[in-house]
PDB file of N, CA and C in Angstrom:
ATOM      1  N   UNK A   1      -1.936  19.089  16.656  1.00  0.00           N
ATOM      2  CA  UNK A   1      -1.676  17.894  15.870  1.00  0.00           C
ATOM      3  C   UNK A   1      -2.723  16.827  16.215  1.00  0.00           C
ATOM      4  N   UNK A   2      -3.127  16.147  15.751  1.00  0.00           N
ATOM      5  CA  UNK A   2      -4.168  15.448  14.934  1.00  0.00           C
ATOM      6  C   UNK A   2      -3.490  13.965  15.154  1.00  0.00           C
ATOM      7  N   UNK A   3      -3.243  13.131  16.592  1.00  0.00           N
ATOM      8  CA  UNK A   3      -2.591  11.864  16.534  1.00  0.00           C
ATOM      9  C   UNK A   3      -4.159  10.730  16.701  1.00  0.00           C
ATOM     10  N   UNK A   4      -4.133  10.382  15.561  1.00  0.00           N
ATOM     11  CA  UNK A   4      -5.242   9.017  15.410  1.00  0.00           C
ATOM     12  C   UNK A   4      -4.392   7.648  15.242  1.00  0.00           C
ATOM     13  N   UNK A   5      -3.779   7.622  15.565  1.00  0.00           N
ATOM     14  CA  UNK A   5      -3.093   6.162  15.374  1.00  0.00           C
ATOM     15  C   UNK A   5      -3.332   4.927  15.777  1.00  0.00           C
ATOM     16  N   UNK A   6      -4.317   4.830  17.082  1.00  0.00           N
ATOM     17  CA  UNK A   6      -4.966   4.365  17.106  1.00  0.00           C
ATOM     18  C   UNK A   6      -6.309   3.524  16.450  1.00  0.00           C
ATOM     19  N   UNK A   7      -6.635   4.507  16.109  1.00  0.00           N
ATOM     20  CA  UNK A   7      -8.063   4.438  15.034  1.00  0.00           C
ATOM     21  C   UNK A   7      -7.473   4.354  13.574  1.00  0.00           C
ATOM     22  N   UNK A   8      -6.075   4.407  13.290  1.00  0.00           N
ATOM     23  CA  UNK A   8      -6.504   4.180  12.005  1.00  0.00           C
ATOM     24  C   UNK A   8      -5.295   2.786  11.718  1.00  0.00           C
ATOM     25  N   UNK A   9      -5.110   1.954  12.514  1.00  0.00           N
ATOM     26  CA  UNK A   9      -4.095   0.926  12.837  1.00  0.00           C
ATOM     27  C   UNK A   9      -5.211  -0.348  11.562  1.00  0.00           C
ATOM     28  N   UNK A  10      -4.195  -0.380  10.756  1.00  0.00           N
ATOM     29  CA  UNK A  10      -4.674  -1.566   9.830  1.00  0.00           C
ATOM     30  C   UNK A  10      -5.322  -0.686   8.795  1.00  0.00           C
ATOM     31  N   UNK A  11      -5.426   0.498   8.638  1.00  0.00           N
ATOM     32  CA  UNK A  11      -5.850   1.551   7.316  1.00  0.00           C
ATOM     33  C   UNK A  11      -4.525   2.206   6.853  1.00  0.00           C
ATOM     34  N   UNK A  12      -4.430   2.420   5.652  1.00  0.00           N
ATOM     35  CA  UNK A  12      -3.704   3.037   4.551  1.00  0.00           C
ATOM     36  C   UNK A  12      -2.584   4.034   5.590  1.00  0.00           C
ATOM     37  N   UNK A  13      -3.172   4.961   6.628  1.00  0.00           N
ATOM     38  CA  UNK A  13      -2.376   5.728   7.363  1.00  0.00           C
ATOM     39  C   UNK A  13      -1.381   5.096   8.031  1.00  0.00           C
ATOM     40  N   UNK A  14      -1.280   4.102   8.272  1.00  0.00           N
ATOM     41  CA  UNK A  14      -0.591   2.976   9.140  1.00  0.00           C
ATOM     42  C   UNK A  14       0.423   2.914   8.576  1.00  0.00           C
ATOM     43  N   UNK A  15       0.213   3.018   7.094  1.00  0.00           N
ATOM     44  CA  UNK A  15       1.486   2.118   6.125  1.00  0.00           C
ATOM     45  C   UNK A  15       2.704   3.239   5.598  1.00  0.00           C
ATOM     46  N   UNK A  16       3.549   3.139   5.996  1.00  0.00           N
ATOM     47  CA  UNK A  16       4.561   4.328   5.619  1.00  0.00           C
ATOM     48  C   UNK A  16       5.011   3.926   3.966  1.00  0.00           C
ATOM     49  N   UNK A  17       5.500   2.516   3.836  1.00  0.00           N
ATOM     50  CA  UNK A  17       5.972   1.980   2.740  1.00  0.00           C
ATOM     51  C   UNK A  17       5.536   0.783   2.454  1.00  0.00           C
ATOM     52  N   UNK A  18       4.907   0.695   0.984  1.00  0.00           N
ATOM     53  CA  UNK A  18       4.261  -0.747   0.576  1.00  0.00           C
ATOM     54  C   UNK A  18       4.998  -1.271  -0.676  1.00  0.00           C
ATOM     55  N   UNK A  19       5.515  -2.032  -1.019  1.00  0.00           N
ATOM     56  CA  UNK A  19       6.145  -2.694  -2.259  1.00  0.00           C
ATOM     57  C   UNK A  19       5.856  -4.425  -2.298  1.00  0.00           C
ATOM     58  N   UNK A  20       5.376  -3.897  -3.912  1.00  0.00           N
ATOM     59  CA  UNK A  20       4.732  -5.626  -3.963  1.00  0.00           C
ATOM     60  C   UNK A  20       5.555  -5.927  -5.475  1.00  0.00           C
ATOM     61  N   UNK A  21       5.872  -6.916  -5.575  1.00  0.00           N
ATOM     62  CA  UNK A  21       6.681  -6.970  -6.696  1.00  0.00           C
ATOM     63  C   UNK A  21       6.027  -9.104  -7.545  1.00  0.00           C
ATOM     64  N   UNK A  22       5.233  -9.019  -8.303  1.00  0.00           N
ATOM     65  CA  UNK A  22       4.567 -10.256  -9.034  1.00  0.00           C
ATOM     66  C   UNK A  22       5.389 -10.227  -9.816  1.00  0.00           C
ATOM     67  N   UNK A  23       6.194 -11.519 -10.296  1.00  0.00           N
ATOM     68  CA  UNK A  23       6.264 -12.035 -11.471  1.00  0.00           C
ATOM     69  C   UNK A  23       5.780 -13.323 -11.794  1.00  0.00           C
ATOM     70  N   UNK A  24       4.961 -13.742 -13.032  1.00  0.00           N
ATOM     71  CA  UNK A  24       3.699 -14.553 -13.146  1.00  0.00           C
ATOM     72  C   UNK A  24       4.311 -15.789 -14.144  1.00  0.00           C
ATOM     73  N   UNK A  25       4.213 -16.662 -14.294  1.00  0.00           N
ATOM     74  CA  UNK A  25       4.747 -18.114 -15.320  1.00  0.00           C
ATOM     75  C   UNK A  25       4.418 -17.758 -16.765  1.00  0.00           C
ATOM     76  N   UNK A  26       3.751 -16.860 -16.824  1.00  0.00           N
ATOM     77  CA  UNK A  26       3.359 -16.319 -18.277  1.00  0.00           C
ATOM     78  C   UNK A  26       4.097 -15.102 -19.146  1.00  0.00           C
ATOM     79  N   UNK A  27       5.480 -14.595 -17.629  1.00  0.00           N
ATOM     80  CA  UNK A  27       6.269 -13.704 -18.041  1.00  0.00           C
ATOM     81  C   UNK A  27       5.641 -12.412 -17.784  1.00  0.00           C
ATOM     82  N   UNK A  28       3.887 -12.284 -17.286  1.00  0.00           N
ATOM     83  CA  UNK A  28       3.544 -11.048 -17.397  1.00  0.00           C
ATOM     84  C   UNK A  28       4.154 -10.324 -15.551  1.00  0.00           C
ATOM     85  N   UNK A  29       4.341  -9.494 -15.456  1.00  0.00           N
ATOM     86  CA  UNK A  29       5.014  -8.982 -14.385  1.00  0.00           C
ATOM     87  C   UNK A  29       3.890  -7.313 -13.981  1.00  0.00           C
ATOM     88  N   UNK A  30       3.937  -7.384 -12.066  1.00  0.00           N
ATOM     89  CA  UNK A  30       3.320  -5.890 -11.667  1.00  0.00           C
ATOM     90  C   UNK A  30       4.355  -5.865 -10.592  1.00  0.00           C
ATOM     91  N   UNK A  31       4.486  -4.719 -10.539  1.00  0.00           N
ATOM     92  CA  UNK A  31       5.001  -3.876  -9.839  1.00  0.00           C
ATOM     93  C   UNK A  31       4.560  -2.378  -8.987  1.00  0.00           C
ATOM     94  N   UNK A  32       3.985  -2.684  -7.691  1.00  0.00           N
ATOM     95  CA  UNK A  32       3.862  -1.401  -7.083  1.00  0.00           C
ATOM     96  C   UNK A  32       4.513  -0.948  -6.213  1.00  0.00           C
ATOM     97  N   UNK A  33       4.528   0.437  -5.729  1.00  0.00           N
ATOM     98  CA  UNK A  33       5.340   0.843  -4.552  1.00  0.00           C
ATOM     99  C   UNK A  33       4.778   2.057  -4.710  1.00  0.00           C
ATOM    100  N   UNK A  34       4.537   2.152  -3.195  1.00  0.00           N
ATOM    101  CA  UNK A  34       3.926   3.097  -2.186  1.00  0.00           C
ATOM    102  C   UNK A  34       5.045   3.815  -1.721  1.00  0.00           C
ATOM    103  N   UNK A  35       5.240   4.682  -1.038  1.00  0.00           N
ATOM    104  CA  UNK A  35       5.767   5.677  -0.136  1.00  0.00           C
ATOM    105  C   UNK A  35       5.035   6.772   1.056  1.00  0.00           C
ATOM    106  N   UNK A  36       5.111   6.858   1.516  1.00  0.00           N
ATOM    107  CA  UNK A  36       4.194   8.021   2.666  1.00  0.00           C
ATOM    108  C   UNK A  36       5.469   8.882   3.444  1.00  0.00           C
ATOM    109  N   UNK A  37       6.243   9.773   3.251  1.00  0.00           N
ATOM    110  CA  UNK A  37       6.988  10.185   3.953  1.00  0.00           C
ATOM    111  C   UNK A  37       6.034  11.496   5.081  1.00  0.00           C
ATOM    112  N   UNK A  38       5.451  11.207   5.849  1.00  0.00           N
ATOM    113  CA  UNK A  38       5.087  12.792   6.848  1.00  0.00           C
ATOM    114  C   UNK A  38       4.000  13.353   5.982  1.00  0.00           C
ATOM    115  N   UNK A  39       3.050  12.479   5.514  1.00  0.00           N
ATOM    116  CA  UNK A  39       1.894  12.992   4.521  1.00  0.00           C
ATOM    117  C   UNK A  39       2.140  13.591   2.880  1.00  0.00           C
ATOM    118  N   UNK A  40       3.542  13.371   2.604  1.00  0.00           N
ATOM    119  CA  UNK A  40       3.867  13.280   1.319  1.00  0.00           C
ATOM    120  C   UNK A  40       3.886  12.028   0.574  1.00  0.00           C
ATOM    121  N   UNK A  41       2.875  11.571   0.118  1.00  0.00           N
ATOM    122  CA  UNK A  41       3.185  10.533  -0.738  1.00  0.00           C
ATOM    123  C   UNK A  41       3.279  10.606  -2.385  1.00  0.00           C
ATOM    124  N   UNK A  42       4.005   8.896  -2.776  1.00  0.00           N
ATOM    125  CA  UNK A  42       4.357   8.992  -3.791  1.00  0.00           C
ATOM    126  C   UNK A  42       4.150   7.610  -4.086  1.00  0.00           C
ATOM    127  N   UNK A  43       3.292   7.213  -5.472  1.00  0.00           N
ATOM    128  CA  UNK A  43       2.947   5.998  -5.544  1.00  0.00           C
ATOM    129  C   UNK A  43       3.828   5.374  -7.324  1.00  0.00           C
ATOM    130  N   UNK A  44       3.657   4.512  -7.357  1.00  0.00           N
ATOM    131  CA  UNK A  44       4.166   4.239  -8.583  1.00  0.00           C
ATOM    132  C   UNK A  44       3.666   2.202  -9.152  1.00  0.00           C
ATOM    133  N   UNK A  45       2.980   2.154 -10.376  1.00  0.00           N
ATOM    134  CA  UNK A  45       2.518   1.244 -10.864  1.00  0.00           C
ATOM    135  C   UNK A  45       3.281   1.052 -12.185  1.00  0.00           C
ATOM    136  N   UNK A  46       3.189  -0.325 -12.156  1.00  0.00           N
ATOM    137  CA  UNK A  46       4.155  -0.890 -13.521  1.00  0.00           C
ATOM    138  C   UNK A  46       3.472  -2.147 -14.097  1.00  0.00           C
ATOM    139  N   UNK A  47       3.191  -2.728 -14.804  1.00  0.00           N
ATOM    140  CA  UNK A  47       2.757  -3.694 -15.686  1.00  0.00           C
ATOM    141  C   UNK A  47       3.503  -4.048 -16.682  1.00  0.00           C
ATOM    142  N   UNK A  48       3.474  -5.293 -16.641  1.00  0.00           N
ATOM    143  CA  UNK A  48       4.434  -5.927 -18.121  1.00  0.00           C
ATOM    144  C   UNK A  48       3.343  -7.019 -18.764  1.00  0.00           C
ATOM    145  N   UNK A  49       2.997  -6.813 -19.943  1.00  0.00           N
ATOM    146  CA  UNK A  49       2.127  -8.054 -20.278  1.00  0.00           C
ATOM    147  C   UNK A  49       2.787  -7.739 -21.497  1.00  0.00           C
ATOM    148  N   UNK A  50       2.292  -9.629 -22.478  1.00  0.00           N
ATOM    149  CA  UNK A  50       3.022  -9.643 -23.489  1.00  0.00           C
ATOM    150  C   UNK A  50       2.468  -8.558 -24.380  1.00  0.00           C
ATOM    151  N   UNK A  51       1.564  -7.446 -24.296  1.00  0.00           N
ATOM    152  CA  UNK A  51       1.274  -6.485 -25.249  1.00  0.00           C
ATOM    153  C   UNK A  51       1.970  -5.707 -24.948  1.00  0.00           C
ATOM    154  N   UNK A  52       2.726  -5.175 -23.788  1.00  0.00           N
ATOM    155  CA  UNK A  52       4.041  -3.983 -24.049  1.00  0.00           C
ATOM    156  C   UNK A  52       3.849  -3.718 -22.321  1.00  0.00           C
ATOM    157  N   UNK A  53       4.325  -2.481 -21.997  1.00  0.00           N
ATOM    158  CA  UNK A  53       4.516  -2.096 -20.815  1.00  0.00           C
ATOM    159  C   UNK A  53       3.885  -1.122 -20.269  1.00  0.00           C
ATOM    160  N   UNK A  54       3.112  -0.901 -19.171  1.00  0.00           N
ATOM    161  CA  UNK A  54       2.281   0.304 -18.896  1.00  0.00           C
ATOM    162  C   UNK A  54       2.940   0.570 -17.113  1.00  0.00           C
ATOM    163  N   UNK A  55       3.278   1.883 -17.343  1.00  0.00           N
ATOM    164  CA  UNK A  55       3.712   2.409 -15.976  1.00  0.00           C
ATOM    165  C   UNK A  55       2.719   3.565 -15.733  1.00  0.00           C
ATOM    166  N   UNK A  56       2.597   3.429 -14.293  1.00  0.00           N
ATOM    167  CA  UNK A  56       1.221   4.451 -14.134  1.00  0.00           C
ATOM    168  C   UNK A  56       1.957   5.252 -13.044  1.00  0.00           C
ATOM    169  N   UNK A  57       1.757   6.890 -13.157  1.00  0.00           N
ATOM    170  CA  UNK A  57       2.709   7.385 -11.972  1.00  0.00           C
ATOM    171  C   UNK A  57       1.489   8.266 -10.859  1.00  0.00           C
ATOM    172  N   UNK A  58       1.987   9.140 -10.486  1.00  0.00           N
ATOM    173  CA  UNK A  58       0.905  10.218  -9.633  1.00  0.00           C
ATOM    174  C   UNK A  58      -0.051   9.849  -9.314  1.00  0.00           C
ATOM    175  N   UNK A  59      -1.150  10.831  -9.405  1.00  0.00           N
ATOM    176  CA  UNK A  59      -2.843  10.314  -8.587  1.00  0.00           C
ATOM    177  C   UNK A  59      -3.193   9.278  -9.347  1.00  0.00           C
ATOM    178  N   UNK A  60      -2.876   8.736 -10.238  1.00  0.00           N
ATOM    179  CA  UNK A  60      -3.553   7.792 -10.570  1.00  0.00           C
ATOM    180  C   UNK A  60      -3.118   6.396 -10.267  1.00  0.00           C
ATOM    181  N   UNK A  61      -1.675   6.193 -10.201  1.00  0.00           N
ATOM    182  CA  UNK A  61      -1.333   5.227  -9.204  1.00  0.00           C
ATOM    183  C   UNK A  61      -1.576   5.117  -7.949  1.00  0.00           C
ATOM    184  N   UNK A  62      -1.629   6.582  -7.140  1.00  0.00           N
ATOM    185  CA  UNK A  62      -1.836   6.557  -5.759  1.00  0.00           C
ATOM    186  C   UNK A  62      -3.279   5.849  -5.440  1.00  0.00           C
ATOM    187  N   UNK A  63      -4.051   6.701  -6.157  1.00  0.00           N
ATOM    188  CA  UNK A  63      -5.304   5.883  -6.250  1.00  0.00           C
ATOM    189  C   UNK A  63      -5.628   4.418  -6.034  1.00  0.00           C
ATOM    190  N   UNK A  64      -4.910   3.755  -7.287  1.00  0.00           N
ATOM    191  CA  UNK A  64      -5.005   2.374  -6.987  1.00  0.00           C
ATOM    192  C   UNK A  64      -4.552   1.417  -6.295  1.00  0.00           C
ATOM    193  N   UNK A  65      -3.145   2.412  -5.787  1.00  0.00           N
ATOM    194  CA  UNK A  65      -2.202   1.816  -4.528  1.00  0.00           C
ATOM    195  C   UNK A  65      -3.309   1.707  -3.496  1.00  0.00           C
ATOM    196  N   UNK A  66      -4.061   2.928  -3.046  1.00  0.00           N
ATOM    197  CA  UNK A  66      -4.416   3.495  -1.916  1.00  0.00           C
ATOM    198  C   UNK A  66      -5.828   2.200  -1.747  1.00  0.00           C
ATOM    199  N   UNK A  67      -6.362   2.211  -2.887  1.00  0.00           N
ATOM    200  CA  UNK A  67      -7.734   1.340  -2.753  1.00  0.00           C
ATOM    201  C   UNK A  67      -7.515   0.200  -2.499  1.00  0.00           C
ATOM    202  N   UNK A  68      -5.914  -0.858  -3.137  1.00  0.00           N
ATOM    203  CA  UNK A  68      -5.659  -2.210  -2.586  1.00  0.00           C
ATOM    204  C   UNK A  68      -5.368  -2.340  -1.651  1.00  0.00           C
ATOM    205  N   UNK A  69      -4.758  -0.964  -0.912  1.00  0.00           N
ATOM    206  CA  UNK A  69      -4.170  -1.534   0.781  1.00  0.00           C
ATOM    207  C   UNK A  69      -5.412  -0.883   1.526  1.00  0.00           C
ATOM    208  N   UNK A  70      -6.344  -0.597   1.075  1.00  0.00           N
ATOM    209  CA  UNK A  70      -7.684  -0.543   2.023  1.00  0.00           C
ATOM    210  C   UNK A  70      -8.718  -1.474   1.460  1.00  0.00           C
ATOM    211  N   UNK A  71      -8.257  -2.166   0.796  1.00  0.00           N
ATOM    212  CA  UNK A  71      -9.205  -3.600   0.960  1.00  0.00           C
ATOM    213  C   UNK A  71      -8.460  -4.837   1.509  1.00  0.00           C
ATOM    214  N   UNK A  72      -7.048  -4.485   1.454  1.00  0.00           N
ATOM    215  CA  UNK A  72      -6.483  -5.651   2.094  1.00  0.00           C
ATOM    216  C   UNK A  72      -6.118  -5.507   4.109  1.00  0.00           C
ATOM    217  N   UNK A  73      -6.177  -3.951   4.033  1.00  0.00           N
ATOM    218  CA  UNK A  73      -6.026  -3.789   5.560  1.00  0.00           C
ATOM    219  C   UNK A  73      -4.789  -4.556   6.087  1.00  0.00           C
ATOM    220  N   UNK A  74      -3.756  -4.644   5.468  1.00  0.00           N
ATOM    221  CA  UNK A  74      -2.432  -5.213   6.126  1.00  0.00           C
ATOM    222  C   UNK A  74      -2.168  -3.956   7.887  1.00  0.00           C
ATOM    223  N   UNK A  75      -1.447  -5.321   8.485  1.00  0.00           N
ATOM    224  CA  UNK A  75      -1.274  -4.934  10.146  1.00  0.00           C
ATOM    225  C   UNK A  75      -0.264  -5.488  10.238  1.00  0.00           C
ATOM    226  N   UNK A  76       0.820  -4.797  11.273  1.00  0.00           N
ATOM    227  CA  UNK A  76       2.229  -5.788  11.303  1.00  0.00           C
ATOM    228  C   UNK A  76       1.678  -7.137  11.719  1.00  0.00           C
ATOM    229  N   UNK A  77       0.837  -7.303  12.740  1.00  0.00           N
ATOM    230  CA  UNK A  77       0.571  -8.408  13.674  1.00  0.00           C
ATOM    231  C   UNK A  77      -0.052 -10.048  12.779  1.00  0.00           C
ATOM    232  N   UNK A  78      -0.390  -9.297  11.318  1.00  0.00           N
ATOM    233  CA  UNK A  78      -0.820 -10.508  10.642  1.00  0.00           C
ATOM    234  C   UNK A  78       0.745 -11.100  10.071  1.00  0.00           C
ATOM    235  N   UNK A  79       0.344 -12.581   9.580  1.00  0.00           N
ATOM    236  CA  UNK A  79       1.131 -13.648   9.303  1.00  0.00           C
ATOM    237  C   UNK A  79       1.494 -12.945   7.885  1.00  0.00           C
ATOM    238  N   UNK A  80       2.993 -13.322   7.342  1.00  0.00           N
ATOM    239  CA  UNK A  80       3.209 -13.143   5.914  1.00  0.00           C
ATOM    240  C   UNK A  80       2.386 -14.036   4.749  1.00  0.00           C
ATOM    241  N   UNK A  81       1.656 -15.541   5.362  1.00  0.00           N
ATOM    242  CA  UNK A  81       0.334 -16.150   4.801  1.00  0.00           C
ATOM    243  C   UNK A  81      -0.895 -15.452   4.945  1.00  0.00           C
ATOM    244  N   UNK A  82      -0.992 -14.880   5.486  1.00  0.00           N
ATOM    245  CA  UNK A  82      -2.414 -14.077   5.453  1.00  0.00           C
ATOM    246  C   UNK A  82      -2.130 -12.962   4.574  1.00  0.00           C
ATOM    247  N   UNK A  83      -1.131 -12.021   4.783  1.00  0.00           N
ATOM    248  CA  UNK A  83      -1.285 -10.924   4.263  1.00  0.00           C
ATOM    249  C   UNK A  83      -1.107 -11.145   2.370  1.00  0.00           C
ATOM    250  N   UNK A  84      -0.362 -12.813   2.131  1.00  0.00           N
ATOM    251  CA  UNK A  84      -0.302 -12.682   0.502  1.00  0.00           C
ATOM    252  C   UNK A  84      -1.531 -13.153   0.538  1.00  0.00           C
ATOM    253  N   UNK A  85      -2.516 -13.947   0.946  1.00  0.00           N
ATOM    254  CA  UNK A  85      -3.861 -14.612   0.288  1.00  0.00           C
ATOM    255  C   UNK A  85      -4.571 -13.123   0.523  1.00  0.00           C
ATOM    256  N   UNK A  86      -4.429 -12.356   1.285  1.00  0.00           N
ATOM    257  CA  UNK A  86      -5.412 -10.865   1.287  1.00  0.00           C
ATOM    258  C   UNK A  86      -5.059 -10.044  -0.070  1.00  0.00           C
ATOM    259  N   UNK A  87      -3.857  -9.953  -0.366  1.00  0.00           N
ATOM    260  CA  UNK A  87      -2.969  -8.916  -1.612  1.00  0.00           C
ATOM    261  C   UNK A  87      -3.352  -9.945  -3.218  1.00  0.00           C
ATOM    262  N   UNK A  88      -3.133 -11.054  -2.755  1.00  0.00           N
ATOM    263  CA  UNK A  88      -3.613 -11.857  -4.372  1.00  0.00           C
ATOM    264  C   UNK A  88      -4.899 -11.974  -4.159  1.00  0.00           C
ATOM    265  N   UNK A  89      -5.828 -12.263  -3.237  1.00  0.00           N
ATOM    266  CA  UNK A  89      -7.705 -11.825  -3.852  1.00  0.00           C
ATOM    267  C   UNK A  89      -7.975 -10.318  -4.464  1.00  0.00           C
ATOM    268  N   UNK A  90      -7.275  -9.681  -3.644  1.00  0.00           N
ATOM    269  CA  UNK A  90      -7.292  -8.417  -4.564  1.00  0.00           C
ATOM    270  C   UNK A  90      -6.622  -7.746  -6.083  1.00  0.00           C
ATOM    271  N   UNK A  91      -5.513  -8.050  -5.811  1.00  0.00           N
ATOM    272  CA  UNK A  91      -5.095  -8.110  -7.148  1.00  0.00           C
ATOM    273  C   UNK A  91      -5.500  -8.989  -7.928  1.00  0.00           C
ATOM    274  N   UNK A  92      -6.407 -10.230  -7.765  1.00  0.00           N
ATOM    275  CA  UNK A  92      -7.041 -11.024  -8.477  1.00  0.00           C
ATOM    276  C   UNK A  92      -6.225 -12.148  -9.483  1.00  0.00           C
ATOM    277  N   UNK A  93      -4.747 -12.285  -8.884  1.00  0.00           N
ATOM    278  CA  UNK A  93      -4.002 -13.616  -8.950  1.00  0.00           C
ATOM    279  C   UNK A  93      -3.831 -14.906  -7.898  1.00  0.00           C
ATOM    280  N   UNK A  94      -4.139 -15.854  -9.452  1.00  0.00           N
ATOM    281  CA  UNK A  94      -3.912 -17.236  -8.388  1.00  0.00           C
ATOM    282  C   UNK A  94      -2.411 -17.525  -8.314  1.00  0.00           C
ATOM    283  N   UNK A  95      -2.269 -18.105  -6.929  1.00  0.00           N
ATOM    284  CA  UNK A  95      -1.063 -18.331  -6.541  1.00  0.00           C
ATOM    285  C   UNK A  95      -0.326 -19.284  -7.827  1.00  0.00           C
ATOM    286  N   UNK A  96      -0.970 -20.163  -8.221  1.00  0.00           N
ATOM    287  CA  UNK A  96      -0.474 -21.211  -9.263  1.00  0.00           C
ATOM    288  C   UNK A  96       0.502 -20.271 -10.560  1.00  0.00           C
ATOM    289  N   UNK A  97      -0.226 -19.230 -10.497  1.00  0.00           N
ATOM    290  CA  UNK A  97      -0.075 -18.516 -11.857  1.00  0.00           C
ATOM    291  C   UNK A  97       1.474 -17.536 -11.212  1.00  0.00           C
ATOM    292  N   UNK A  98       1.865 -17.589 -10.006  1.00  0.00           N
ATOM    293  CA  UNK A  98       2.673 -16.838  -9.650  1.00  0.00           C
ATOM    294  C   UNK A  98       4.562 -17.593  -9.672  1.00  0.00           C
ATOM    295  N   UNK A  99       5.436 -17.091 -10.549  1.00  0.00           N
ATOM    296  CA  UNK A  99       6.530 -17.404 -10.685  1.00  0.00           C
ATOM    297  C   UNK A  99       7.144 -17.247  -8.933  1.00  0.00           C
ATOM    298  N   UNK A 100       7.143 -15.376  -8.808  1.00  0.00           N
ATOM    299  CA  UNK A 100       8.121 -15.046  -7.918  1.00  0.00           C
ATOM    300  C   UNK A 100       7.022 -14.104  -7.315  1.00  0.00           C
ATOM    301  N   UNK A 101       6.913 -13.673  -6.210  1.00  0.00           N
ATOM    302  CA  UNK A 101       6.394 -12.854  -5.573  1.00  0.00           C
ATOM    303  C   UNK A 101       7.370 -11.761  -3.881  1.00  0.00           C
ATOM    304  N   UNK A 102       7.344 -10.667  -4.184  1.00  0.00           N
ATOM    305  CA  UNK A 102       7.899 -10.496  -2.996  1.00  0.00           C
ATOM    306  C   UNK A 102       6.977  -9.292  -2.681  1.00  0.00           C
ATOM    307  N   UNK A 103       6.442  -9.061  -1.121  1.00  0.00           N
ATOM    308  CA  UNK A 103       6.027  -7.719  -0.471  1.00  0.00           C
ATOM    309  C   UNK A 103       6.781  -7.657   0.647  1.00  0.00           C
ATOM    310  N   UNK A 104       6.991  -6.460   0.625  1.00  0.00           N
ATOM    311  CA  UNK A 104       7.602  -5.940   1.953  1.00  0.00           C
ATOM    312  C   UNK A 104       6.227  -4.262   2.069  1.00  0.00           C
ATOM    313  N   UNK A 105       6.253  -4.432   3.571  1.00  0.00           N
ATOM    314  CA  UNK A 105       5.233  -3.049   4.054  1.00  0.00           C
ATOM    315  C   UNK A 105       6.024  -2.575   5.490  1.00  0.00           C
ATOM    316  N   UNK A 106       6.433  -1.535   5.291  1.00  0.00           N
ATOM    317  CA  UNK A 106       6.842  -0.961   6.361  1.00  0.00           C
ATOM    318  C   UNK A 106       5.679  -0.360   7.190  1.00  0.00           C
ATOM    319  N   UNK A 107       5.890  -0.339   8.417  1.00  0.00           N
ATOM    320  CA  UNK A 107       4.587   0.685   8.958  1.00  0.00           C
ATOM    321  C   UNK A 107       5.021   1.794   9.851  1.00  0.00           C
ATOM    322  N   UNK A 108       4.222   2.368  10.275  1.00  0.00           N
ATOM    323  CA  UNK A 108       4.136   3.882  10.906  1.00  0.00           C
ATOM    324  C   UNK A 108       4.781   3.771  11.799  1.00  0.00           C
ATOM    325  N   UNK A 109       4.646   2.367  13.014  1.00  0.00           N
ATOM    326  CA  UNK A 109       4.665   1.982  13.914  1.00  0.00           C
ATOM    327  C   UNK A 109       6.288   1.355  14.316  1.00  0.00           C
ATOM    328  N   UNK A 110       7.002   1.670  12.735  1.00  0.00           N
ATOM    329  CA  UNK A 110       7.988   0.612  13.207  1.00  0.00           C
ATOM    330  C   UNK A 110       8.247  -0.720  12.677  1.00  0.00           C
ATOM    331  N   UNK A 111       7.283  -1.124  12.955  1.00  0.00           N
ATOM    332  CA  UNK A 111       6.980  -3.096  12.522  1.00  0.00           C
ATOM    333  C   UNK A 111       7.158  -3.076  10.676  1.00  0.00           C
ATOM    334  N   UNK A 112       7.324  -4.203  10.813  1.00  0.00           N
ATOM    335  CA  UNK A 112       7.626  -4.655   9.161  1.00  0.00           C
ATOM    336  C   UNK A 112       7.025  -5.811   8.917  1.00  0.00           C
ATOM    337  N   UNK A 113       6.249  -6.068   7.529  1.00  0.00           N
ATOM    338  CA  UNK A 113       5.941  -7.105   7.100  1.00  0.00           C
ATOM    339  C   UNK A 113       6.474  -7.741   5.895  1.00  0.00           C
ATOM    340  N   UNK A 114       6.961  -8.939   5.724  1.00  0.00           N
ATOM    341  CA  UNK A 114       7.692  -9.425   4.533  1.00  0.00           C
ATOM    342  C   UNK A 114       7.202 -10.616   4.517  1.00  0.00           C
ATOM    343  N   UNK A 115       6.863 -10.780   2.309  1.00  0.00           N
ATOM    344  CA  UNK A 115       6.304 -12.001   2.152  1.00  0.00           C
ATOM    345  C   UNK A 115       6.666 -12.727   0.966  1.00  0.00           C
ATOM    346  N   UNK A 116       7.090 -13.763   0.708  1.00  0.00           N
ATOM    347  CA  UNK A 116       8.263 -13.827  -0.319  1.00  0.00           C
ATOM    348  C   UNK A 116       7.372 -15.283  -0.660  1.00  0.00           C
ATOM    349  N   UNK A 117       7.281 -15.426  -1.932  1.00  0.00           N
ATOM    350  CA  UNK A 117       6.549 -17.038  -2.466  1.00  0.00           C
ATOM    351  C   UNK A 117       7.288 -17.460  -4.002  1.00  0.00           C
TER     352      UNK A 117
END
């Protein structure tokens, strides 16, 4: 067995469970959620804009799950202020524009992060 946990503390492997849940003053709404059970994962993307609804499931959500939490590098040890200004530069919303926001990230480790605006 193959224990890097070390080395990969603040990368995608870290994160057992990620859920980010935007709702925006304009009514448009995203929704993601991650899963990692023991190297089985399962990702799932949702969008609401006033043109209709787009849910994105399998590799192609995982994908885009996988690329925002490796540019945002969430760690239990960061602040629930750091980790939303890291998750909205990437998702590329201003806070102003944000109704309701909630993330919760479970990690490998145990630790939990929760961020509610």
């Amino acid at each position: 067995m193959n224990d890097r946990t070390n080395e990969t503390a603040g990368t995608i492997e870290n994160i057992q469970e990620f859920e980010l849940e935007i709702d925006l003053v304009n009514n448009e709404e995203l929704e993601m959620e991650y899963k990692n059970n023991g190297g089985s994962t399962t990702a799932e993307v949702e969008r609401k804009t006033n043109d209709g609804k787009e849910e994105i499931k399998g590799d192609q959500a995982l994908t885009e799950i996988e690329d925002l939490l490796q540019q945002v590098a969430l760690q239990p040890d960061i602040t629930s202020e750091e980790a939303l200004e890291q998750v909205l530069a990437s998702v590329n919303i201003a806070k102003e524009d944000i109704r309701k926001l909630e993330l919760e990230v479970d990690f490998t480790t145990g630790g939990k992060l929760k961020a509610n605006l």
